[in-house]
Protein backbone atom coordinates (compact mmCIF):
# COMPACT_ATOMS: atom_id res chain seq x y z
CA UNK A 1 -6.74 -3.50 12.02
CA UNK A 2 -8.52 -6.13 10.00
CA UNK A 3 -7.25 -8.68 6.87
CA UNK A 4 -6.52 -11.78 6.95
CA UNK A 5 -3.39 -13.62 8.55
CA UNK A 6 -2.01 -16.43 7.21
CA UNK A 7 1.30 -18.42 7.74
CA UNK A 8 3.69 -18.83 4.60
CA UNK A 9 6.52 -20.98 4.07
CA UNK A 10 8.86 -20.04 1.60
CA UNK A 11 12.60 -19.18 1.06
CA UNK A 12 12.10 -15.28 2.34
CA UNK A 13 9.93 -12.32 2.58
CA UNK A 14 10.66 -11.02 -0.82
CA UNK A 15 9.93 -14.30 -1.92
CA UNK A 16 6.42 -14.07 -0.80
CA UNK A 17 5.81 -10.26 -1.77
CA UNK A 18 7.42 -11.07 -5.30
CA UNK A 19 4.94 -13.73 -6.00
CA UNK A 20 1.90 -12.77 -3.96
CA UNK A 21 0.24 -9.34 -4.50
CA UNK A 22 -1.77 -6.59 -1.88
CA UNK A 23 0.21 -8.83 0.87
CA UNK A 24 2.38 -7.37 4.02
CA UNK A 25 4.87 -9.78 5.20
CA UNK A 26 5.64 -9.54 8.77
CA UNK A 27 8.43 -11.19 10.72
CA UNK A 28 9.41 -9.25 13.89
CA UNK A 29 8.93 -11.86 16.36
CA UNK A 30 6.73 -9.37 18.86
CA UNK A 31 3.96 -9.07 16.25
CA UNK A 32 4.51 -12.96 14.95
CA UNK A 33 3.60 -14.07 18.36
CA UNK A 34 0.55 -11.79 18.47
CA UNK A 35 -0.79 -12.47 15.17
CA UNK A 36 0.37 -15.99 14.86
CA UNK A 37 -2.71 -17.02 17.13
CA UNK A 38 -5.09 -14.96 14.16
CA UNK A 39 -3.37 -16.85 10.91
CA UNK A 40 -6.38 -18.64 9.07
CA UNK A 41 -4.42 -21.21 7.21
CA UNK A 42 -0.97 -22.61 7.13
CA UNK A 43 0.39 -22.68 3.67
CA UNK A 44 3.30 -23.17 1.12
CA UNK A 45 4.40 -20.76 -1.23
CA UNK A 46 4.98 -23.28 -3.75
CA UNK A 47 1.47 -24.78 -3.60
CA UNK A 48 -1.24 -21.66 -3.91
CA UNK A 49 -3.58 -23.76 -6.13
CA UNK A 50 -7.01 -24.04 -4.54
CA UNK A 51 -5.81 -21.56 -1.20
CA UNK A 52 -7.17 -18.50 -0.61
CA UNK A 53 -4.46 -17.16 -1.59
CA UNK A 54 -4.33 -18.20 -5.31
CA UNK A 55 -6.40 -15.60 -6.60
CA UNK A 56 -3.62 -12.72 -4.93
CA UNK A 57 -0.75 -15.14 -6.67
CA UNK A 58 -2.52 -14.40 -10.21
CA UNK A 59 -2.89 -11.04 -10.00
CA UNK A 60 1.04 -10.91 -9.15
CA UNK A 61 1.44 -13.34 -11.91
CA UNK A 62 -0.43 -10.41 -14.34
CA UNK A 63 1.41 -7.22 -12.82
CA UNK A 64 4.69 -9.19 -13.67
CA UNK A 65 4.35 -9.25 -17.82
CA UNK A 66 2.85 -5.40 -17.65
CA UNK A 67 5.15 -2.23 -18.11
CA UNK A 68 6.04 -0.52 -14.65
CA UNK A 69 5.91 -4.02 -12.62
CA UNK A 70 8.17 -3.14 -9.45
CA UNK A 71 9.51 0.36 -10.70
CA UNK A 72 8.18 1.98 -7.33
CA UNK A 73 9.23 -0.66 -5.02
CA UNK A 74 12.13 -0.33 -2.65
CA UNK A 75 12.41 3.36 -3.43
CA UNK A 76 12.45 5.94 0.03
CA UNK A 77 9.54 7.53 -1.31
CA UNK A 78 6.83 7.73 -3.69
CA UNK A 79 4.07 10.89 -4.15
CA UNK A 80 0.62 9.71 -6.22
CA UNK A 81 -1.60 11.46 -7.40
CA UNK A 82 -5.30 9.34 -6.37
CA UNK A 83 -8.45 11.05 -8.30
CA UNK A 84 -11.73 9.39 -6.50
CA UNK A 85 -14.80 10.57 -7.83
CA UNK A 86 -14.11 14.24 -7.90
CA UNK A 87 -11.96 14.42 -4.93
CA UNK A 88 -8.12 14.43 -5.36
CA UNK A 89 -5.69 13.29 -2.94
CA UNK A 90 -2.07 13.69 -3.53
CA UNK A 91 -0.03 11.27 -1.53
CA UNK A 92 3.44 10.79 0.48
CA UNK A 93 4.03 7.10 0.72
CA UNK A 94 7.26 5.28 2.45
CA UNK A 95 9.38 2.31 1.06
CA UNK A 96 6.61 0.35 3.69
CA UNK A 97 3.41 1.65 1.45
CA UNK A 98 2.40 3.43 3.93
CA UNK A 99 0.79 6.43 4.03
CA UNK A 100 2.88 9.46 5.47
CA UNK A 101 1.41 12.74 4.81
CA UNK A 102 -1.80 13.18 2.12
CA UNK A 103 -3.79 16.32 1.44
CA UNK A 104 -6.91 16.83 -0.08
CA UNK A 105 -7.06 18.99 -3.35
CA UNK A 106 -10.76 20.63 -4.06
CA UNK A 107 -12.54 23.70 -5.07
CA UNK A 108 -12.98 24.63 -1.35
CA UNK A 109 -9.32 24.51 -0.97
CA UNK A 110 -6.16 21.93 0.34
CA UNK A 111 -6.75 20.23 3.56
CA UNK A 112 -4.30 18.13 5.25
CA UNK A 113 -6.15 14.59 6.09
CA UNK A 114 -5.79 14.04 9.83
CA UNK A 115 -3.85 11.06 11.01
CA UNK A 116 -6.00 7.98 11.53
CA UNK A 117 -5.51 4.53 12.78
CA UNK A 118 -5.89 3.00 9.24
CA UNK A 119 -3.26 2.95 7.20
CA UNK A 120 -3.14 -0.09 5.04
CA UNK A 121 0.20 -0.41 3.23
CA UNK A 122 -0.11 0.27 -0.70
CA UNK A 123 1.34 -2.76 -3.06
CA UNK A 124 3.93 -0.25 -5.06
CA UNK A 125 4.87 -3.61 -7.25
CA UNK A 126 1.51 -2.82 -8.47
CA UNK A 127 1.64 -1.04 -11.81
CA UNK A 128 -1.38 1.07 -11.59
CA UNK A 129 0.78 3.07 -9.18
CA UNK A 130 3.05 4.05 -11.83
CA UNK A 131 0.52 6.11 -13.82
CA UNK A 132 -0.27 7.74 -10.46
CA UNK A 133 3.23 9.42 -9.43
CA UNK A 134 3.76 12.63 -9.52
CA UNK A 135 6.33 14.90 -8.32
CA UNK A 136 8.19 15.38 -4.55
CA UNK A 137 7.84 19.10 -5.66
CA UNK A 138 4.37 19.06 -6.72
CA UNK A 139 3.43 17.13 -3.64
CA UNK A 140 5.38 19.36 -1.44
CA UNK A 141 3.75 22.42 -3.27
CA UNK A 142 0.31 21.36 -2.21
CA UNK A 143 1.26 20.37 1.30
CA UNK A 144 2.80 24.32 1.81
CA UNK A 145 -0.52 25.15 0.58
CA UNK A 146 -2.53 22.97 3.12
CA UNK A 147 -4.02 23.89 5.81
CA UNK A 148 -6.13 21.56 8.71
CA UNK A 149 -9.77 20.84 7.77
CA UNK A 150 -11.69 23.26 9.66
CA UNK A 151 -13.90 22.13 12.73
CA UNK A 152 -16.43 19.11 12.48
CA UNK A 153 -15.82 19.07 8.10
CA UNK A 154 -14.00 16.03 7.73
């Protein structure tokens, strides 16, 4: 896992993901004392100005005054719909923005993606996501469909 790790005062979690965006908020105390060593800076919520986190506190700042802002967030699950450059991926995410299930929709067929270690958490506050969502049955339509990528093609 990469990113960077920083430590953030403010009044809560929410707090932090309401006003800073693409951000994952830990506080189990087991992964706090792990990480802790790896933060990068020690900062307040309240002053952003000049961190290197300011630039993350704008963009939440834009999402907020655009339609969807939030409309994903919180929910059990979401299913998107991710067109990049010809491929299409149809997506399960959980209330984490995580990744749980994706398959691969192309011309050669519908391929369940194998797990993998990487599995950065989506920001579903983010609007863009909202144009993206598509249906539990459509997902689950494609995933019946799937089948594993064959040998050595991924």
């Amino acid at each position: 896992m990469g990113g960077d790790w920083w430590w953030v005062w403010a009044a809560s979690a929410e707090e932090i993901v309401e006003n800073v965006a693409e951000v994952e908020v830990i506080t189990d105390e087991a992964s706090i004392r792990q990480l802790g060593p790896s933060a990068e800076e020690e900062l307040h919520l309240d002053a952003l100005s000049g961190t290197s986190l300011a630039d993350l506190w704008d963009q939440r700042a834009g999402h907020r005054s655009l339609p969807g802002y939030g409309v994903l967030a919180g929910r059990e699950r979401v299913y998107l719909r991710d067109d990049e450059e010809g491929a299409v991926f149809l997506v399960e995410v959980g209330p984490d923005g995580r990744r749980l299930r994706e398959v691969e929709v192309s011309p050669e067929g519908v391929f369940r993606l194998a797990e993998d270690l990487l599995n950065p958490p989506r920001d579903l506050r983010d609007p863009r996501y909202v144009r993206m969502e598509i249906s539990r049955d459509e997902f689950e339509a494609a995933w019946e469909r799937s089948v594993p990528y064959p040998e050595g093609a991924e």
